[in-house]
C-alpha atoms as a PDB file:
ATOM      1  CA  UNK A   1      -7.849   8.258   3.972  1.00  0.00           C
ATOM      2  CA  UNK A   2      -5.942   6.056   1.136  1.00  0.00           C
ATOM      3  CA  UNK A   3      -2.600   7.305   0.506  1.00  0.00           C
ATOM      4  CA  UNK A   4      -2.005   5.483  -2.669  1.00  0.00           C
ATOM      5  CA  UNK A   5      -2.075   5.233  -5.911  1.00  0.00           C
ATOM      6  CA  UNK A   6      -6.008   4.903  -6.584  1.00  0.00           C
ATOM      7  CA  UNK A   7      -6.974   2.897 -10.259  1.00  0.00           C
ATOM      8  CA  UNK A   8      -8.539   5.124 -12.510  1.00  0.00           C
ATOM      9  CA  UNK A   9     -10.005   2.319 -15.257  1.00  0.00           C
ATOM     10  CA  UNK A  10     -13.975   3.107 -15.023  1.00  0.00           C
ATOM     11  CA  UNK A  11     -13.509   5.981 -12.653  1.00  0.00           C
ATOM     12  CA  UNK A  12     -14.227   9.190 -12.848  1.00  0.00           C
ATOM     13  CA  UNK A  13     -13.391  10.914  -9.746  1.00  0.00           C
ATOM     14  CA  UNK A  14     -10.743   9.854  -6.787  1.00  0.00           C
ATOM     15  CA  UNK A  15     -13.004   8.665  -4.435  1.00  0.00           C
ATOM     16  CA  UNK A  16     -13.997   6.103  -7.416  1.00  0.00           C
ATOM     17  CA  UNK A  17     -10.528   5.203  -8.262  1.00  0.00           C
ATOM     18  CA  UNK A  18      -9.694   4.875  -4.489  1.00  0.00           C
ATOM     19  CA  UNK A  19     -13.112   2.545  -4.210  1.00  0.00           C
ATOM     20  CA  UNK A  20     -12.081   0.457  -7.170  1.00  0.00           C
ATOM     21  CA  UNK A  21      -8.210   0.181  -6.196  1.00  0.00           C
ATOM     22  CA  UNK A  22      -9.968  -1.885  -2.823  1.00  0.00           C
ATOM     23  CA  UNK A  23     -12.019  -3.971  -5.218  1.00  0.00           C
ATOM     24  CA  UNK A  24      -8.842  -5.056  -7.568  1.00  0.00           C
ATOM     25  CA  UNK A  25      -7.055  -5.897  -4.690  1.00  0.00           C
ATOM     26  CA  UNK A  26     -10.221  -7.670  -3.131  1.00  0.00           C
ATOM     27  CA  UNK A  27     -10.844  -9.537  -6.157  1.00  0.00           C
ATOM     28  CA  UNK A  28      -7.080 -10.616  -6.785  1.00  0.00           C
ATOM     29  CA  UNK A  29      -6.897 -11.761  -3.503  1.00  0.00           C
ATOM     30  CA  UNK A  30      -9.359 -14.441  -4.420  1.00  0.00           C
ATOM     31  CA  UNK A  31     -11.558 -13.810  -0.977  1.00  0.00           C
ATOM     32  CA  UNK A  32     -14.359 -16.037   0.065  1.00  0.00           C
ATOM     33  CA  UNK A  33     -16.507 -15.479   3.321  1.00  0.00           C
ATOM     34  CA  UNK A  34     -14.801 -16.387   6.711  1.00  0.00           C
ATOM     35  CA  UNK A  35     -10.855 -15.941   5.497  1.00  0.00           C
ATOM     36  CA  UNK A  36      -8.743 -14.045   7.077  1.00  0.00           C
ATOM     37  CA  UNK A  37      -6.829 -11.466   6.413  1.00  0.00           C
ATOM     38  CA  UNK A  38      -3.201  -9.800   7.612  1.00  0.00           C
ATOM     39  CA  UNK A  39      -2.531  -6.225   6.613  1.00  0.00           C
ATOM     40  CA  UNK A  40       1.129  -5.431   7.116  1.00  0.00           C
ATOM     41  CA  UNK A  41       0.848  -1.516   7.382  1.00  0.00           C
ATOM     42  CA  UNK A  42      -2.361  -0.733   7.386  1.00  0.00           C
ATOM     43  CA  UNK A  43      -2.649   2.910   7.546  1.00  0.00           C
ATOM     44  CA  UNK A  44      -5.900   4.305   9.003  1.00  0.00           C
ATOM     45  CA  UNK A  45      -7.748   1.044   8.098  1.00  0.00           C
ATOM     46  CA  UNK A  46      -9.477   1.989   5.147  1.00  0.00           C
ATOM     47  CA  UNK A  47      -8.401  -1.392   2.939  1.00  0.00           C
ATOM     48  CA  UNK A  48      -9.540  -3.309   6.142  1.00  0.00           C
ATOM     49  CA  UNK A  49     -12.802  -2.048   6.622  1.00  0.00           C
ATOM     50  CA  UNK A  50     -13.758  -2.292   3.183  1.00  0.00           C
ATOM     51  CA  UNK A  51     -12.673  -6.010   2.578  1.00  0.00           C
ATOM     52  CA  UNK A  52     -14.755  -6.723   6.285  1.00  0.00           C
ATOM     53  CA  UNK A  53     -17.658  -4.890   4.938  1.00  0.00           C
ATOM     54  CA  UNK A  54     -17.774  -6.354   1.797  1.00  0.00           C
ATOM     55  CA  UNK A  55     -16.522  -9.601   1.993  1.00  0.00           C
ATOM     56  CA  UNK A  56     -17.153 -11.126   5.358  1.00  0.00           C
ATOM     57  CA  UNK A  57     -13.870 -11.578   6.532  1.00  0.00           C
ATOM     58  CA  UNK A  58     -11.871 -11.085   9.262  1.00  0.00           C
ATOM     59  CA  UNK A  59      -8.646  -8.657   9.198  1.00  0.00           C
ATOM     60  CA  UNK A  60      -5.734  -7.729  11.263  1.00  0.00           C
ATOM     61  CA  UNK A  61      -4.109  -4.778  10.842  1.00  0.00           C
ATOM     62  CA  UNK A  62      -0.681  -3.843  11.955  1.00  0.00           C
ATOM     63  CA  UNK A  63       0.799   0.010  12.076  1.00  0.00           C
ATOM     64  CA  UNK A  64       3.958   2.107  14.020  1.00  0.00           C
ATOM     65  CA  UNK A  65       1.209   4.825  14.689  1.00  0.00           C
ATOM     66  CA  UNK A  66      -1.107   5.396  16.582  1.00  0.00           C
ATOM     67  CA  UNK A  67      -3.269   8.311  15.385  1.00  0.00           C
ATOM     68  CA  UNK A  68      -3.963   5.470  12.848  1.00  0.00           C
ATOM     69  CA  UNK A  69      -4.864   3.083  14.799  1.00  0.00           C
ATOM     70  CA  UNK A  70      -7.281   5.498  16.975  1.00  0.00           C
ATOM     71  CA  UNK A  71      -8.488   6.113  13.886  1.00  0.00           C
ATOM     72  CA  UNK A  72      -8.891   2.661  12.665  1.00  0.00           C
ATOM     73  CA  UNK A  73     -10.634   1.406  15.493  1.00  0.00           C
ATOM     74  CA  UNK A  74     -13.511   4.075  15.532  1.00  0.00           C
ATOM     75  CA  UNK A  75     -13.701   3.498  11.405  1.00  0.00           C
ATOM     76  CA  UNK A  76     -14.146  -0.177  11.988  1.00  0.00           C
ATOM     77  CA  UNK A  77     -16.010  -0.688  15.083  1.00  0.00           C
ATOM     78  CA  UNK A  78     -18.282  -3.558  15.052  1.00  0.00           C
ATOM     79  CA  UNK A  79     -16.570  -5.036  12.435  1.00  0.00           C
ATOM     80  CA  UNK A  80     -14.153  -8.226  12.578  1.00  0.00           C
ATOM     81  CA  UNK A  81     -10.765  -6.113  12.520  1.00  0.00           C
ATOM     82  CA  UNK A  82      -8.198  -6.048  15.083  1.00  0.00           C
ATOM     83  CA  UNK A  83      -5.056  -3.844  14.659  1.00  0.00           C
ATOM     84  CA  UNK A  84      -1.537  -4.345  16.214  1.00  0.00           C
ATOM     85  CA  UNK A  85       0.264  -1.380  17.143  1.00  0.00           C
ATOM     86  CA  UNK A  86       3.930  -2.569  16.655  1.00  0.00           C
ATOM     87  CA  UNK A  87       7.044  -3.097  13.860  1.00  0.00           C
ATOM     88  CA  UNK A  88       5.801  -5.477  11.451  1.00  0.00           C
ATOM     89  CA  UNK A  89       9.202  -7.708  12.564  1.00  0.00           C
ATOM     90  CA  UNK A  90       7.918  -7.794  16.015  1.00  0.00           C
ATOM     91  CA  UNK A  91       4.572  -9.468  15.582  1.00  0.00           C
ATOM     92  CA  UNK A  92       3.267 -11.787  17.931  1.00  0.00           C
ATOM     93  CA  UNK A  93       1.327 -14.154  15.663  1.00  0.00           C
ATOM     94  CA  UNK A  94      -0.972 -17.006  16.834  1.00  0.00           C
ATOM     95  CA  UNK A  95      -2.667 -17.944  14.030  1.00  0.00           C
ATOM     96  CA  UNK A  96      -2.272 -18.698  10.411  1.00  0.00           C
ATOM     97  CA  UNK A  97      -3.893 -16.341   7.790  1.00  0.00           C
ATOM     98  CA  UNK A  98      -5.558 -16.961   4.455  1.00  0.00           C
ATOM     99  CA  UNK A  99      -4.103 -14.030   3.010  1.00  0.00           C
ATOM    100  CA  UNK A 100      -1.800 -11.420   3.373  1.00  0.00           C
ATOM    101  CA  UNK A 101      -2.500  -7.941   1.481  1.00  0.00           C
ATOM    102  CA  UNK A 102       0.000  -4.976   2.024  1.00  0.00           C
ATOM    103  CA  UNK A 103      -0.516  -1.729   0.195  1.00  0.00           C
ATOM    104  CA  UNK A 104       2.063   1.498   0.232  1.00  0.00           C
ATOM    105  CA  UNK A 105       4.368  -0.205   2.960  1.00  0.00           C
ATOM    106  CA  UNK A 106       7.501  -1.820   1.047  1.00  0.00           C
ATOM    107  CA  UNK A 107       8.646   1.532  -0.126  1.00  0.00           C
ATOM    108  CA  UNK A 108       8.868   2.546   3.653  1.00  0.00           C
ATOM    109  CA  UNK A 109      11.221  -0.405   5.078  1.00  0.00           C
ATOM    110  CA  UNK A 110      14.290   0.198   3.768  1.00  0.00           C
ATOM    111  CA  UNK A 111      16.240  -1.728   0.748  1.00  0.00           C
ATOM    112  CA  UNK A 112      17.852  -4.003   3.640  1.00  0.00           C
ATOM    113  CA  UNK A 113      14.470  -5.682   4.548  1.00  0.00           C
ATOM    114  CA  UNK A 114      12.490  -6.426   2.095  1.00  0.00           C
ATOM    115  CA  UNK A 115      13.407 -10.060   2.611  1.00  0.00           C
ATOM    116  CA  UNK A 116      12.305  -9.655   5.894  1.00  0.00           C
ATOM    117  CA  UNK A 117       8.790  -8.380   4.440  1.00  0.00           C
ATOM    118  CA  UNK A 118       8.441 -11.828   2.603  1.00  0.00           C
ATOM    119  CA  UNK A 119      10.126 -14.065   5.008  1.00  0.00           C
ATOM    120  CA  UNK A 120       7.193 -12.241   7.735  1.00  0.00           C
ATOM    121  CA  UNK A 121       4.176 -13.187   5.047  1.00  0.00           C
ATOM    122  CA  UNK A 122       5.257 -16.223   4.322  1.00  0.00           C
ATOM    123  CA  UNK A 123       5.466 -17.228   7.699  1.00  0.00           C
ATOM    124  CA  UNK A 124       1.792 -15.890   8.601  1.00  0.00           C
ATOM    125  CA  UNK A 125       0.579 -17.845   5.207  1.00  0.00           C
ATOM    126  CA  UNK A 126      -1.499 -20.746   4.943  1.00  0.00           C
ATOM    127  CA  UNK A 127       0.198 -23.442   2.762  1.00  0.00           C
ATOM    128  CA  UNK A 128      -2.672 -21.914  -0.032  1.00  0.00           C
ATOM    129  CA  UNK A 129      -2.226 -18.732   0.830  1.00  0.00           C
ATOM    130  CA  UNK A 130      -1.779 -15.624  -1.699  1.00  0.00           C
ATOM    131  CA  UNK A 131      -0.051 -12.556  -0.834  1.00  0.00           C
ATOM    132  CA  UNK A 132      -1.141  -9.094  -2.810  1.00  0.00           C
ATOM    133  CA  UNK A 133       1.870  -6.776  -2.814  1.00  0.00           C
ATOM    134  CA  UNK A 134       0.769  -3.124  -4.150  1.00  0.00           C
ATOM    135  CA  UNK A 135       3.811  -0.637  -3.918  1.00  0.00           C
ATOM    136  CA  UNK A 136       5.421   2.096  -6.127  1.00  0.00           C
ATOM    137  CA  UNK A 137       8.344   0.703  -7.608  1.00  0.00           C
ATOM    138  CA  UNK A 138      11.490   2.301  -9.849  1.00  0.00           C
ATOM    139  CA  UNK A 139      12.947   1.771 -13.163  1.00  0.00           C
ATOM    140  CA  UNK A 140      16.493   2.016 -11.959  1.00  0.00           C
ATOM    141  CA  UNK A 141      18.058   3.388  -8.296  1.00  0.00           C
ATOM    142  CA  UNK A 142      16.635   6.622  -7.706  1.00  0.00           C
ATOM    143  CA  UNK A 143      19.001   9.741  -8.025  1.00  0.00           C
ATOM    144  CA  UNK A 144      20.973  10.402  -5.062  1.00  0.00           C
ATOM    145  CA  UNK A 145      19.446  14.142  -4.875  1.00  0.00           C
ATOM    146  CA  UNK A 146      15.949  13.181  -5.344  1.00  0.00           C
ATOM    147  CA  UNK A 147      16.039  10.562  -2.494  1.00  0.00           C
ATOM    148  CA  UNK A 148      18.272  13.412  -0.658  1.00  0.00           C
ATOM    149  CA  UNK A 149      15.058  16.027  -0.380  1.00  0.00           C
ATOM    150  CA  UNK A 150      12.860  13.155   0.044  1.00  0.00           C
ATOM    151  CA  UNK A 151      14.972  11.864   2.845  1.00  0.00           C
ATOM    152  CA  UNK A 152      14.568  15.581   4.619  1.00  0.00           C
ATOM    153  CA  UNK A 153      11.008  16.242   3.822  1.00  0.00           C
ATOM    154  CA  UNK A 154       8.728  13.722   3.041  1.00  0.00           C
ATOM    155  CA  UNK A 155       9.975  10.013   3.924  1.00  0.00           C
ATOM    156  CA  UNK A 156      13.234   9.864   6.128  1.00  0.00           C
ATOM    157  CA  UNK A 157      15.021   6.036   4.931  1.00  0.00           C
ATOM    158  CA  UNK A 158      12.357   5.792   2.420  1.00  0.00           C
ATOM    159  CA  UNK A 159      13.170   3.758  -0.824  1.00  0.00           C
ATOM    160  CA  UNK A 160      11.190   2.488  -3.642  1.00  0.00           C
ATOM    161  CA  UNK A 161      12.034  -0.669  -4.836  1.00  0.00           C
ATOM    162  CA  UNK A 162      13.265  -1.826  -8.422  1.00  0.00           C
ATOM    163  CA  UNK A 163      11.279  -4.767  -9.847  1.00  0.00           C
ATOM    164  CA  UNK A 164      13.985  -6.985  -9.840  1.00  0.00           C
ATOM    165  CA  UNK A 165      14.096  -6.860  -6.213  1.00  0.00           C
ATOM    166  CA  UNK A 166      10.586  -7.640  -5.943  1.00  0.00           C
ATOM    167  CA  UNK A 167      10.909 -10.939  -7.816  1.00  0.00           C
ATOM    168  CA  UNK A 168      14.467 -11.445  -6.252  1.00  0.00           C
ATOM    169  CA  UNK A 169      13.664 -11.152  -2.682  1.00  0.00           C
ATOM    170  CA  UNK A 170      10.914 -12.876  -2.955  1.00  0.00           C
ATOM    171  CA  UNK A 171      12.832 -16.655  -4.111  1.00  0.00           C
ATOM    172  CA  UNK A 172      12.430 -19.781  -2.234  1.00  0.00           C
ATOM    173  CA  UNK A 173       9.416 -17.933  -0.547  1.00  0.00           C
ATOM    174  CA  UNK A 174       7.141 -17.746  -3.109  1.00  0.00           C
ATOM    175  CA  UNK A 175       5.988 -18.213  -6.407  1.00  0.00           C
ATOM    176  CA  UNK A 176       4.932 -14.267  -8.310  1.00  0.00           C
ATOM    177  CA  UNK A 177       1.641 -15.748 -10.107  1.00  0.00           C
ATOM    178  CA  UNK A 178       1.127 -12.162 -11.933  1.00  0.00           C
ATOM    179  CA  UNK A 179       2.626  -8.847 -11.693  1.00  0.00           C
ATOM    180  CA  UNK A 180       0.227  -5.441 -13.135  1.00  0.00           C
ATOM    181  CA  UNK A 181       1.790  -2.230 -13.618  1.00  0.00           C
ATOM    182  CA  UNK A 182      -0.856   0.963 -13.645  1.00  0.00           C
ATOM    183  CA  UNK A 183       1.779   3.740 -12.846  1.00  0.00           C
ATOM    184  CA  UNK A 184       0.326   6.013 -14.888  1.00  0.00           C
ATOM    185  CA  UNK A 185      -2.976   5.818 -12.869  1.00  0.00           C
ATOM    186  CA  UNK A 186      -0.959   7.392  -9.933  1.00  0.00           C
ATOM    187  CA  UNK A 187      -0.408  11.085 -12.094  1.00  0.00           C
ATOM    188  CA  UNK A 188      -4.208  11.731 -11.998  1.00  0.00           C
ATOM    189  CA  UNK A 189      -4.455  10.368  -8.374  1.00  0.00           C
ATOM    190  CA  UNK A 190      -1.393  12.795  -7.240  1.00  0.00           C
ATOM    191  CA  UNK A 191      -3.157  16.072  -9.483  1.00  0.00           C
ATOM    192  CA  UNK A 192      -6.097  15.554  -7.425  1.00  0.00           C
ATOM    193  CA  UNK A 193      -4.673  15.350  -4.333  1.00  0.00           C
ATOM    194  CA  UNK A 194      -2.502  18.822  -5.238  1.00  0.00           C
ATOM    195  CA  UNK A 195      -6.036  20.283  -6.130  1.00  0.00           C
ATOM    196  CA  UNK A 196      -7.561  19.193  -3.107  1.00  0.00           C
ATOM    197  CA  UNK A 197      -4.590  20.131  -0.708  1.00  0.00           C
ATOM    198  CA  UNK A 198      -4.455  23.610  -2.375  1.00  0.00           C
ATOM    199  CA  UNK A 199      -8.181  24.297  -2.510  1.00  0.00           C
ATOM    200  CA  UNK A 200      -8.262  23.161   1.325  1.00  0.00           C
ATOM    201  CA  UNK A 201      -5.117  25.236   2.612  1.00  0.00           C
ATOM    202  CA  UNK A 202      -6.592  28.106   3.952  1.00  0.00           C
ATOM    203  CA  UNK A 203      -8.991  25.807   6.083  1.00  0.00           C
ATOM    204  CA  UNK A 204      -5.871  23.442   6.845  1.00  0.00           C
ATOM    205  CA  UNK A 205      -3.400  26.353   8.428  1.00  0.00           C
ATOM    206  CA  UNK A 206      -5.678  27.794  11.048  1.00  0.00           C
ATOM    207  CA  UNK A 207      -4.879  24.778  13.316  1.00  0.00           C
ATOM    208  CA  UNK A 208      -1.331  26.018  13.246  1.00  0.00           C
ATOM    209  CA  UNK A 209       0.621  23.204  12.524  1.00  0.00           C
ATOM    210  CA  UNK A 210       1.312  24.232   8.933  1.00  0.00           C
ATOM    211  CA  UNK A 211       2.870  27.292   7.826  1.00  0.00           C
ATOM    212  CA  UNK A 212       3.618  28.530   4.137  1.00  0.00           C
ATOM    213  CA  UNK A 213       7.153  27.060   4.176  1.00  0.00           C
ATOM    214  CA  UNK A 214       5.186  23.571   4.193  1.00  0.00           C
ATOM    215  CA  UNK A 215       2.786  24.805   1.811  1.00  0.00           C
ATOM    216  CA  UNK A 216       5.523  25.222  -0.730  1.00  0.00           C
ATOM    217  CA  UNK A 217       7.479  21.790   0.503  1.00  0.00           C
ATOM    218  CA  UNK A 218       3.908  19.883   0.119  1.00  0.00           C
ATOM    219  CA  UNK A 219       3.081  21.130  -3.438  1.00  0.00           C
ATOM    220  CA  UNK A 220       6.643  20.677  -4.945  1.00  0.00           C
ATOM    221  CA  UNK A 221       6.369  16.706  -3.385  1.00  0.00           C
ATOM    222  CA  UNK A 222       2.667  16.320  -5.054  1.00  0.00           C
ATOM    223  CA  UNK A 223       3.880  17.914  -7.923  1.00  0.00           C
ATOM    224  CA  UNK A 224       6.723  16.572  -8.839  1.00  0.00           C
ATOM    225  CA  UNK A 225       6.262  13.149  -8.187  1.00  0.00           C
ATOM    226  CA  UNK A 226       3.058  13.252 -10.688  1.00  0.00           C
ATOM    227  CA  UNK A 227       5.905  14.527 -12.865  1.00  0.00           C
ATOM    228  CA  UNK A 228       7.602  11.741 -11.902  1.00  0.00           C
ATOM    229  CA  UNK A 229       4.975   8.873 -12.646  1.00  0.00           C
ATOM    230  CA  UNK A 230       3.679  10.925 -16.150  1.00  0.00           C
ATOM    231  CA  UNK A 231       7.584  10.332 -17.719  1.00  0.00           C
ATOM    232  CA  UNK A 232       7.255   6.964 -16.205  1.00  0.00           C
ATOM    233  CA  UNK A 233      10.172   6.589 -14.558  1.00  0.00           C
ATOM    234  CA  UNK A 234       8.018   5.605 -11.288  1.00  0.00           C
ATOM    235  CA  UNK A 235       5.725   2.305 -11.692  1.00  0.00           C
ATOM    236  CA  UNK A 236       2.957   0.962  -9.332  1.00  0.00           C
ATOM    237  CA  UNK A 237       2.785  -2.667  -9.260  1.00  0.00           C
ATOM    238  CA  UNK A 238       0.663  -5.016  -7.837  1.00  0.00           C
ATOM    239  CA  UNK A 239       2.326  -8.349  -7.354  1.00  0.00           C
ATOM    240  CA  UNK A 240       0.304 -11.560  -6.637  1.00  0.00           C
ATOM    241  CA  UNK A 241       2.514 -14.116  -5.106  1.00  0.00           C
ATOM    242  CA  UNK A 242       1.691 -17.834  -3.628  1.00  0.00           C
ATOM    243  CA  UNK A 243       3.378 -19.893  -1.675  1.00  0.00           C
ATOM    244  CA  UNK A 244       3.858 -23.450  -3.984  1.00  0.00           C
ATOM    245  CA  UNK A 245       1.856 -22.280  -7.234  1.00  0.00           C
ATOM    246  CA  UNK A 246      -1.842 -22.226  -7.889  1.00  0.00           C
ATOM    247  CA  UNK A 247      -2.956 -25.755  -9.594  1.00  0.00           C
ATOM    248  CA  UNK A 248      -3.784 -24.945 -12.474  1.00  0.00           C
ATOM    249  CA  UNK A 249      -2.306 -21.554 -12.341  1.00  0.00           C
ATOM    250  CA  UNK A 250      -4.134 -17.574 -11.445  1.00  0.00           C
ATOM    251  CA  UNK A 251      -6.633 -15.579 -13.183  1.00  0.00           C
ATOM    252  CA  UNK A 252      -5.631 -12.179 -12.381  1.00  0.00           C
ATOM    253  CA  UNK A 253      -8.583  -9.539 -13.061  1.00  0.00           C
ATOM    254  CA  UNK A 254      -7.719  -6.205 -14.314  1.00  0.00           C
END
């Protein structure tokens, strides 16, 4: 249940790259037992249970829906994850957290809040805090009849963010201790996804949710945006930001 961009390096399957995109973000979020954690869209709680499982820390998750966070809670019972069922600007924080991860969310909240995304983490930071931002990212705006059919059949308001908003946004906020591009990684992750979708469809349409006009929609999405990310016009970055700078600066692990 990951719905990003999985990190191919030493893997040889998607269930591997998915595995090891958890472990680069576990390992650049510098974790030690007893932290915890804030995951600002969570999704079905995949990232969660695998940094509770592995690490010995505690996370909160927060998500809009909640067929995730049914599903969340079942994945993770008996572990030390919570999950908030609310807008990330709505939050009703008591604590202070350790660190903040957020993976396949900023390209979902609109060009007009991003600031609000890093005023929200900064807030729910410890003064040594880190904050692992992984999202898709553009090289310049998108085309206005790309985002168009995206807009109608994929992600209504959706926008991926240039680079220079990610560092611009970001100022007075936080310090970006190291940025890592592996865009390319997503074209392999996307092909298997379209083989696995495609391979699965006949199985997938006798709930009767589906029909072939979504068939068609689905495929040109998974197809065309590994088209998309092999030109390399789409990115993935993972940004590492803290809140004063790391004495003696970060070692970021690749």
């Amino acid at each position: 249940m990951q719905y990003s961009c999985g990190y191919w390096k030493n893997a040889s399957n998607l269930a591997e790259a998915q595995l090891h995109k958890m472990e680069l973000l576990a390992q650049k979020l510098k974790l030690k037992p007893g932290m915890s954690i804030l995951d600002l869209g969570c999704g079905f709680g995949g990232l969660a249970k695998y940094l509770a499982e592995n690490y010995s820390v505690s996370v909160v998750g927060c998500t809009i829906s909640e067929e995730q966070m049914k599903f969340g809670k079942e994945l993770c019972k008996g572990l030390p994850v919570e999950f908030y069922l609310c807008d990330y600007r709505e939050m009703k924080l008591t604590k202070k957290f350790d660190r903040v991860v957020s993976v396949g969310f900023m390209e979902h909240v609109g060009l007009y809040n991003y600031r609000t995304v890093y005023k929200i983490a900064e807030k729910a930071l410890k003064p040594d805090g880190l904050f692992v931002l992984h999202t898709m990212g553009v090289n310049s705006n998108c085309s206005i009849e790309m985002n168009r059919w995206l807009h109608e059949h994929i992600f209504p308001n959706g926008w991926q963010p240039k680079l220079e908003y990610l560092v611009e946004k970001a100022e007075d906020l936080f310090i970006v201790e190291d940025i890592h591009n592996f865009g390319a990684d997503y074209a392999p992750t996307l092909a298997q996804w379209r083989k696995n979708f495609i391979s699965s469809w006949s199985e997938i349409k006798k709930n009767g949710l589906y029909d072939d006009r979504f068939f068609r929609i689905w495929v040109t999405y998974l197809s065309g945006s590994e088209a998309f990310l092999k030109s390399r016009s789409v990115q993935v970055y993972q940004i590492v930001y803290s809140k004063k700078g790391l004495l003696g600066g970060y070692q970021a692990p690749r």
